[in-house]
C-alpha atoms as a PDB file:
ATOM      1  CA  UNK A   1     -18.773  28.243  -6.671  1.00  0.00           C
ATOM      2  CA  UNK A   2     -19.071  24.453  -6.161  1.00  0.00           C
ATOM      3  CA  UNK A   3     -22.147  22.428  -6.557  1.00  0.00           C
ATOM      4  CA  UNK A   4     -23.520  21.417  -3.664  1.00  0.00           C
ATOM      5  CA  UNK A   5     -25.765  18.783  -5.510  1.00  0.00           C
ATOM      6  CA  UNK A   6     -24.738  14.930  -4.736  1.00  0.00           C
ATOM      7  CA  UNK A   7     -24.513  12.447  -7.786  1.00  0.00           C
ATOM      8  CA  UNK A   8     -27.870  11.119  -7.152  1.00  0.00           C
ATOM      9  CA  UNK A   9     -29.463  14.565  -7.767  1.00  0.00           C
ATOM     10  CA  UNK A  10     -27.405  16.233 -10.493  1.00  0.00           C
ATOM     11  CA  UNK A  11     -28.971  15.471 -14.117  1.00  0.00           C
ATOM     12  CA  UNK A  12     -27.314  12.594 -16.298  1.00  0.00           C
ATOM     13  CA  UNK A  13     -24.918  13.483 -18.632  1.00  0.00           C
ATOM     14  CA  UNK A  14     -25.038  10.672 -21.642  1.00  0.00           C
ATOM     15  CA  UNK A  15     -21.645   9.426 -22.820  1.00  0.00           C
ATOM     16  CA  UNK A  16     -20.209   9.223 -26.028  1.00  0.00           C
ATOM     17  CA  UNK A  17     -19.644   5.140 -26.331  1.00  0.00           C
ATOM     18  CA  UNK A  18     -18.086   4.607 -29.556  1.00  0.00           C
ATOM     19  CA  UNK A  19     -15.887   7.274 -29.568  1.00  0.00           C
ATOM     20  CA  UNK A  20     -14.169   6.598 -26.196  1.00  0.00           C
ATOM     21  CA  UNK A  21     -14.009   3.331 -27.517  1.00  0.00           C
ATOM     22  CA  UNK A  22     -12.202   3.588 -29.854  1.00  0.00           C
ATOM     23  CA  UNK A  23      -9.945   6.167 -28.021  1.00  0.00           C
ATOM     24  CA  UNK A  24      -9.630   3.046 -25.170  1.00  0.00           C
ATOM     25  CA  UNK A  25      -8.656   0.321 -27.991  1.00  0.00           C
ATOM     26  CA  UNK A  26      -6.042   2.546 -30.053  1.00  0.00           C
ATOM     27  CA  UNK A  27      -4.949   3.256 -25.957  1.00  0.00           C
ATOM     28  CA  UNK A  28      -4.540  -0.152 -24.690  1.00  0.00           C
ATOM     29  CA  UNK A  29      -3.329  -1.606 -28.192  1.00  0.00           C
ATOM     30  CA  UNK A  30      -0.529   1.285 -27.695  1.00  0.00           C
ATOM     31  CA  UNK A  31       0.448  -0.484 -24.909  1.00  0.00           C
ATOM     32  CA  UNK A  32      -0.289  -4.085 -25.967  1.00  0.00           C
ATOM     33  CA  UNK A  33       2.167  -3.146 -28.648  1.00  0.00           C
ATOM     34  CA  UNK A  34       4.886  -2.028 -25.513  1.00  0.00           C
ATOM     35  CA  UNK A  35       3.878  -5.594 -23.749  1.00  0.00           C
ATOM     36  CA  UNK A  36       4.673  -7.412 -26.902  1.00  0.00           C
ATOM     37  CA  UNK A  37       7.784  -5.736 -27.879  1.00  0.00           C
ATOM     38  CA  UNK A  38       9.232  -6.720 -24.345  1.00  0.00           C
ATOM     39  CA  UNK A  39       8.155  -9.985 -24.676  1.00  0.00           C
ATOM     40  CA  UNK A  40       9.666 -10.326 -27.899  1.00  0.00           C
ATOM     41  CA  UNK A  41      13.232  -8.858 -26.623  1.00  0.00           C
ATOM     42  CA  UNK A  42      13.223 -11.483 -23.612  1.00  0.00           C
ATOM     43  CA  UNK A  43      12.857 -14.819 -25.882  1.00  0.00           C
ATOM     44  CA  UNK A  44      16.311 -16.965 -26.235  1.00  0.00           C
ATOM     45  CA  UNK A  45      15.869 -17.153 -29.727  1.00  0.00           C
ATOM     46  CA  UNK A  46      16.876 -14.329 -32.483  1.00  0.00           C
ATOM     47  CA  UNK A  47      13.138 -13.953 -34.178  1.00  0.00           C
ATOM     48  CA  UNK A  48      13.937 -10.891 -35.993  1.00  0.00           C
ATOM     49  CA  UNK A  49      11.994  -7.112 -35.143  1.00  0.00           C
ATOM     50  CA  UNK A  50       8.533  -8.681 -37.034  1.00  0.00           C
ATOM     51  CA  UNK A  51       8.373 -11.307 -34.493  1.00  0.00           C
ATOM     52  CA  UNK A  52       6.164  -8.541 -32.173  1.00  0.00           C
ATOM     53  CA  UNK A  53       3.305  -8.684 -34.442  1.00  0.00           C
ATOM     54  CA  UNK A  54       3.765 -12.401 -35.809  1.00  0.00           C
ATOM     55  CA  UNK A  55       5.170 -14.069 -32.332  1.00  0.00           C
ATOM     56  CA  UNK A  56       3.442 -12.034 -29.866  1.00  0.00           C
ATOM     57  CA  UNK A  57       0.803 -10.424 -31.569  1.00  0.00           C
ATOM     58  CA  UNK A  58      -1.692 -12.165 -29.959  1.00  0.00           C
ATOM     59  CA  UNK A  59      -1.044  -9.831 -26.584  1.00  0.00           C
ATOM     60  CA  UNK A  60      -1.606  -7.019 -28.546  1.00  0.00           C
ATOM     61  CA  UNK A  61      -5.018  -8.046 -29.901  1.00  0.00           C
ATOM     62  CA  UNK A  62      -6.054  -9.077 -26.380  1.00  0.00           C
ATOM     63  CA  UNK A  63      -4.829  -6.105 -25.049  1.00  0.00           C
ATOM     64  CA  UNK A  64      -6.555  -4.146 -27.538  1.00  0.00           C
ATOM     65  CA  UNK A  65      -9.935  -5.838 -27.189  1.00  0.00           C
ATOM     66  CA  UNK A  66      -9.822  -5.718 -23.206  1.00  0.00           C
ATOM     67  CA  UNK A  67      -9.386  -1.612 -23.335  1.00  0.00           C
ATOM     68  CA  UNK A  68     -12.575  -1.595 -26.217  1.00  0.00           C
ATOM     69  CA  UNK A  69     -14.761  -3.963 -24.811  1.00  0.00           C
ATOM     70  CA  UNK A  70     -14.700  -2.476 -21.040  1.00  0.00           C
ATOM     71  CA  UNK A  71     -15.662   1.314 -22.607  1.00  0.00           C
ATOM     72  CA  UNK A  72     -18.256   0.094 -24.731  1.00  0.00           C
ATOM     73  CA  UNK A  73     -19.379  -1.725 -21.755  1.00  0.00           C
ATOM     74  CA  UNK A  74     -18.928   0.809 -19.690  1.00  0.00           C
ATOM     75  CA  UNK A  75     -20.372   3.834 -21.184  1.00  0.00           C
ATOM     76  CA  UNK A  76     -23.572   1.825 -22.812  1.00  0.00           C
ATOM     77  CA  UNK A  77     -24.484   0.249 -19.652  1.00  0.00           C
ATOM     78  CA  UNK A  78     -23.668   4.061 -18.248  1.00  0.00           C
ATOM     79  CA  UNK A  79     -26.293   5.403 -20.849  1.00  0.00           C
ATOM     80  CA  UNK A  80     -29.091   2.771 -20.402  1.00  0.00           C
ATOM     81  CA  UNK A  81     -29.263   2.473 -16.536  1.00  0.00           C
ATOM     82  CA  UNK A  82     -29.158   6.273 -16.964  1.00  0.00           C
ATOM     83  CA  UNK A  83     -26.722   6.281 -13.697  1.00  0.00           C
ATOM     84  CA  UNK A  84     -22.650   6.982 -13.300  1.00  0.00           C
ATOM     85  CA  UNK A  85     -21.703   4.350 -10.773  1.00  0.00           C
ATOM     86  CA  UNK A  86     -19.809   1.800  -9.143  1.00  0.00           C
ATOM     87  CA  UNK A  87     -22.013  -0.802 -11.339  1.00  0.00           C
ATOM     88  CA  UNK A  88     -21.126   0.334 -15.155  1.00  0.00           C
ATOM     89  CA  UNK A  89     -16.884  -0.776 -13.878  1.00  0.00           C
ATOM     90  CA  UNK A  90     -17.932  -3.487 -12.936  1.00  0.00           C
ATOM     91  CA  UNK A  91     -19.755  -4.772 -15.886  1.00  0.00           C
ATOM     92  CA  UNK A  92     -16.912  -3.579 -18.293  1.00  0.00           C
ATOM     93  CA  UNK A  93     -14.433  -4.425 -16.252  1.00  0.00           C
ATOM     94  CA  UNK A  94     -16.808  -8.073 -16.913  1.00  0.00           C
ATOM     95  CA  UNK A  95     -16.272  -7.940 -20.518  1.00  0.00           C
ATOM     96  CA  UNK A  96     -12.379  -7.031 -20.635  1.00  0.00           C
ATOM     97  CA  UNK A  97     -12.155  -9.680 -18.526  1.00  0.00           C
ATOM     98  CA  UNK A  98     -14.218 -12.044 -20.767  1.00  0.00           C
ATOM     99  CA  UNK A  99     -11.886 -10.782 -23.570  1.00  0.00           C
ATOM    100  CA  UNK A 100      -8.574 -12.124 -21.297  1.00  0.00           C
ATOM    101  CA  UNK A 101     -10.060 -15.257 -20.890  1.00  0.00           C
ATOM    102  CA  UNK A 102     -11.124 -15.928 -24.548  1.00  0.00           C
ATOM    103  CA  UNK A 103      -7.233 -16.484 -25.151  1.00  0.00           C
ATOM    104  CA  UNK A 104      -7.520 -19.715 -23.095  1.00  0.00           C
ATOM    105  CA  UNK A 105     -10.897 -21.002 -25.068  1.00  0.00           C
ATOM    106  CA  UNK A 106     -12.346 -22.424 -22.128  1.00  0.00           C
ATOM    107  CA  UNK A 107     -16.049 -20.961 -20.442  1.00  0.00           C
ATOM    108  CA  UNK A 108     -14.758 -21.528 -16.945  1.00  0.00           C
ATOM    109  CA  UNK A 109     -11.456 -19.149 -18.043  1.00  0.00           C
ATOM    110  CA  UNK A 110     -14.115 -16.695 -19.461  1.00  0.00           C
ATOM    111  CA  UNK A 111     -16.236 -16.311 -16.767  1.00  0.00           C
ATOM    112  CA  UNK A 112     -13.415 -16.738 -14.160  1.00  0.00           C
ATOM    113  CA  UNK A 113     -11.578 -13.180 -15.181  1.00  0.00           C
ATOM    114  CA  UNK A 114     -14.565 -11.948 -16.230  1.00  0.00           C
ATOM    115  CA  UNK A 115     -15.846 -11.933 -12.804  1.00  0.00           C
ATOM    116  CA  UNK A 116     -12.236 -11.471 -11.163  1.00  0.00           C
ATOM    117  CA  UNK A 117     -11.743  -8.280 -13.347  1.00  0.00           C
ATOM    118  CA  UNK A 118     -15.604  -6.813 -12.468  1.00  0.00           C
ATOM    119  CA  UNK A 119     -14.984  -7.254  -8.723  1.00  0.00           C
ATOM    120  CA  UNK A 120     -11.611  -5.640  -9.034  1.00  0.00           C
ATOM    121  CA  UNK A 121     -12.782  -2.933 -10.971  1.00  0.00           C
ATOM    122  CA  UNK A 122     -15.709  -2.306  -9.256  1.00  0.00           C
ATOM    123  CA  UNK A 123     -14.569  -2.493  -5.716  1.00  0.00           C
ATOM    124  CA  UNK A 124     -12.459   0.438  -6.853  1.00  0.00           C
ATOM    125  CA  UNK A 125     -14.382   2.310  -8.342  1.00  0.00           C
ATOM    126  CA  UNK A 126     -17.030   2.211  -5.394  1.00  0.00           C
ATOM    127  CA  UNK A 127     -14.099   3.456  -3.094  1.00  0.00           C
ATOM    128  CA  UNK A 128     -13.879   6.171  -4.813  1.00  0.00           C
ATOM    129  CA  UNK A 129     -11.687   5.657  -7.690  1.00  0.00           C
ATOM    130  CA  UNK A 130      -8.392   7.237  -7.120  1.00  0.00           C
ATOM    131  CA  UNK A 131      -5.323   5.773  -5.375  1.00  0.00           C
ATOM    132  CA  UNK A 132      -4.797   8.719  -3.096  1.00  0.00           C
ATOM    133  CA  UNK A 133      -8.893   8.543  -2.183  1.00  0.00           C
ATOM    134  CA  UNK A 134     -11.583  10.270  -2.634  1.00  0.00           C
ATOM    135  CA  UNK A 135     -11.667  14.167  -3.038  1.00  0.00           C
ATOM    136  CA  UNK A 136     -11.619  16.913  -1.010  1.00  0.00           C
ATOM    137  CA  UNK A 137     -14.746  18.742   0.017  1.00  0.00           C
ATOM    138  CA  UNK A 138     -13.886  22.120  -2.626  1.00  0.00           C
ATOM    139  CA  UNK A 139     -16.199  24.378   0.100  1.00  0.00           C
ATOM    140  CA  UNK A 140     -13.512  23.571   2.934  1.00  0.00           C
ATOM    141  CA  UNK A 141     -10.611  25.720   3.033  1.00  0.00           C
ATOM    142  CA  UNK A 142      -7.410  23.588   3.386  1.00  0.00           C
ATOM    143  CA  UNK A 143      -5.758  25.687   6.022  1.00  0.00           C
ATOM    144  CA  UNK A 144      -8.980  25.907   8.332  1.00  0.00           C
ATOM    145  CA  UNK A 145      -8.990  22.109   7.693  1.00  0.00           C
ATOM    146  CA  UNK A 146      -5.577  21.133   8.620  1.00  0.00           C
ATOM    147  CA  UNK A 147      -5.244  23.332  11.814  1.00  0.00           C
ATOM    148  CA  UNK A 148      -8.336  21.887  12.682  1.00  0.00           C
ATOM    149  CA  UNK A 149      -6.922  18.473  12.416  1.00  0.00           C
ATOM    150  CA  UNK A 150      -3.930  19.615  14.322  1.00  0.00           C
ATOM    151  CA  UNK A 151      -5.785  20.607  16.824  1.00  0.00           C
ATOM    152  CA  UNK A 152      -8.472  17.799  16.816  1.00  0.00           C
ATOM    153  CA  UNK A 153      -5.134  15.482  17.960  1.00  0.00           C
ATOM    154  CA  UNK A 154      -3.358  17.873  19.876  1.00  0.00           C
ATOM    155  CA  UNK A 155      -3.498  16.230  23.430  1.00  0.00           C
ATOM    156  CA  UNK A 156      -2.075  17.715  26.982  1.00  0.00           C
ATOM    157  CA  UNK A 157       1.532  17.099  27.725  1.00  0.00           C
ATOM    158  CA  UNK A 158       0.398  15.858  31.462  1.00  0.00           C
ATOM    159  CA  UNK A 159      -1.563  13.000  29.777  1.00  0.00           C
ATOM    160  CA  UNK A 160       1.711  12.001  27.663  1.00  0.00           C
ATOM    161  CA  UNK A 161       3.821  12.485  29.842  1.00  0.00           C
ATOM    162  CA  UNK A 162       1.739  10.087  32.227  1.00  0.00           C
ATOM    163  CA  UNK A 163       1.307   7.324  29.449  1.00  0.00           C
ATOM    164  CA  UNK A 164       4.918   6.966  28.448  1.00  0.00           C
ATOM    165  CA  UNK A 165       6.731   8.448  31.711  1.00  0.00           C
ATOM    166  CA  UNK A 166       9.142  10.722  32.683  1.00  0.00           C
ATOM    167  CA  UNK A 167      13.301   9.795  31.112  1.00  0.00           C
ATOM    168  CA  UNK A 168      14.654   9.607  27.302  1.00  0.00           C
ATOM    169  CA  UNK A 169      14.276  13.524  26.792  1.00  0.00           C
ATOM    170  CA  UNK A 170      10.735  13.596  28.180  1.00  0.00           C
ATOM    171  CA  UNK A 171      10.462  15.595  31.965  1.00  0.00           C
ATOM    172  CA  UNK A 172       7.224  17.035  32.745  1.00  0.00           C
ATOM    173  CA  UNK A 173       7.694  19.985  34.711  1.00  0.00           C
ATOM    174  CA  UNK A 174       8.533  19.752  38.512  1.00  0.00           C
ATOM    175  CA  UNK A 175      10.535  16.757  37.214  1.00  0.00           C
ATOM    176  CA  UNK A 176      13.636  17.846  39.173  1.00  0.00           C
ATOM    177  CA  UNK A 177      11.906  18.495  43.035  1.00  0.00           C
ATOM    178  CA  UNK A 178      10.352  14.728  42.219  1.00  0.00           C
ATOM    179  CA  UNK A 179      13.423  13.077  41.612  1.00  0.00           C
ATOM    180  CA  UNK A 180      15.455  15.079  44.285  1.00  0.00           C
ATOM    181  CA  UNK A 181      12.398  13.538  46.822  1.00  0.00           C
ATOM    182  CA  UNK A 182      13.072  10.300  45.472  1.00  0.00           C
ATOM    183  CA  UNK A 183      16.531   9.916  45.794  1.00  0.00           C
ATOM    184  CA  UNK A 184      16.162  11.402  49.432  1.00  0.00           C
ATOM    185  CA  UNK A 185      13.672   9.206  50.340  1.00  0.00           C
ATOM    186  CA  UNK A 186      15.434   6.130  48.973  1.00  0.00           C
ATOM    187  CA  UNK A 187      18.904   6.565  49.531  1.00  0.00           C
ATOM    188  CA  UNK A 188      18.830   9.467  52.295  1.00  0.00           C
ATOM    189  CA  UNK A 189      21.539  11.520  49.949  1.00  0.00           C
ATOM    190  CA  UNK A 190      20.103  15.019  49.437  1.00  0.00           C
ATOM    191  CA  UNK A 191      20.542  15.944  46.101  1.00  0.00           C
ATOM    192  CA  UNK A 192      21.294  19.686  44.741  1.00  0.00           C
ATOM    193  CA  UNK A 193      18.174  20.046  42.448  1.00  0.00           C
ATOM    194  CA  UNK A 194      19.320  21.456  39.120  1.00  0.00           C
ATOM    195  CA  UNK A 195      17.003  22.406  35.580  1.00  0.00           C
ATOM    196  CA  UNK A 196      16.961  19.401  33.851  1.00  0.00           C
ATOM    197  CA  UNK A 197      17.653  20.920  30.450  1.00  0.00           C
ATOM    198  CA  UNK A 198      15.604  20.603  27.363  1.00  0.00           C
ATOM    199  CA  UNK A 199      16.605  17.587  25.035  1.00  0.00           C
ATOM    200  CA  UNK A 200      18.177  18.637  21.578  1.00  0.00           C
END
């Protein structure tokens, strides 16, 4: 059975800092090492297969210290404040950033992604941290919820039909008698009235 307990009330659970750290660093140096090796296969020059570590091997290190430095942050700022929220993000996603900007050796470069990285990171986390939103409530069943959104939109045909009108495969019923009475009344032709059939 689900927990019906919000975040706010449920018991904080400390996190392990230095090992996801270094789970995040051996991570995103994996895929420094994939950034490199792509830069490294796009320069004019032949530089040889070593040329990712000695060339480019600077991305790697930054992309290495980015991943370590926001789960450190992360997770200690997690265990002090003694809260899992939108706030610990941010303040990793602070230090990666400070790590990005330590390539251009500059304080306003620092600070700059620093911040830019934080608000990115925490706006996302804060709204709800998934891509396809946040989750579903597990003590709703998913059939009672999506008939009841069916039928939460589910509006009269009269109302439809009276918004975008009668024509282009939409005929309320009746609609055959009305248009007979039209035609009569402007044209004086009486017209056989005849099912208007439903569109394919």
């Amino acid at each position: 059975m689900a927990s019906t307990e919000t975040p706010e009330e449920r018991p904080y659970q400390p996190k392990d800092a230095v090992g996801g750290t270094i789970k995040a660093t051996l991570i995103t140096t994996g895929a420094g090492a994939f950034v490199s090796a792509i830069q490294n296969t796009l320069t004019k020059q032949n530089v040889g297969g070593m040329a990712v570590f000695t060339r480019t091997g600077g991305t790697i290190t930054v992309f290495g210290a980015m991943g370590g430095a926001y789960e450190f942050a992360k997770c200690a700022s997690a265990n002090l404040r003694r809260k899992d929220d939108a706030v610990n993000p941010a303040i990793g996603g602070f230090f990666a950033g400070s790590m990005l900007g330590l390539r251009f050796r500059s304080a306003p470069a620092i600070l700059g992604w620093g911040s830019c990285i934080a608000i990115v990171l925490g706006t996302f986390s804060y709204c709800g941290g998934k891509l396809t939103g946040f989750d579903r409530d597990p003590t709703v069943d998913e059939v009672d919820r999506k008939e009841f959104m069916r039928k939460n939109r589910r509006r009269p045909a009269e109302v439809i039909v009276q918004e975008l009108g009668e024509g282009r495969g939409i005929y309320a019923p009746g609609y055959a008698e009305r248009r007979a009475a039209r035609l009569k009344e402007a044209y004086g032709y009486d017209v056989p009235v005849t099912p208007v059939s439903a569109a394919p």
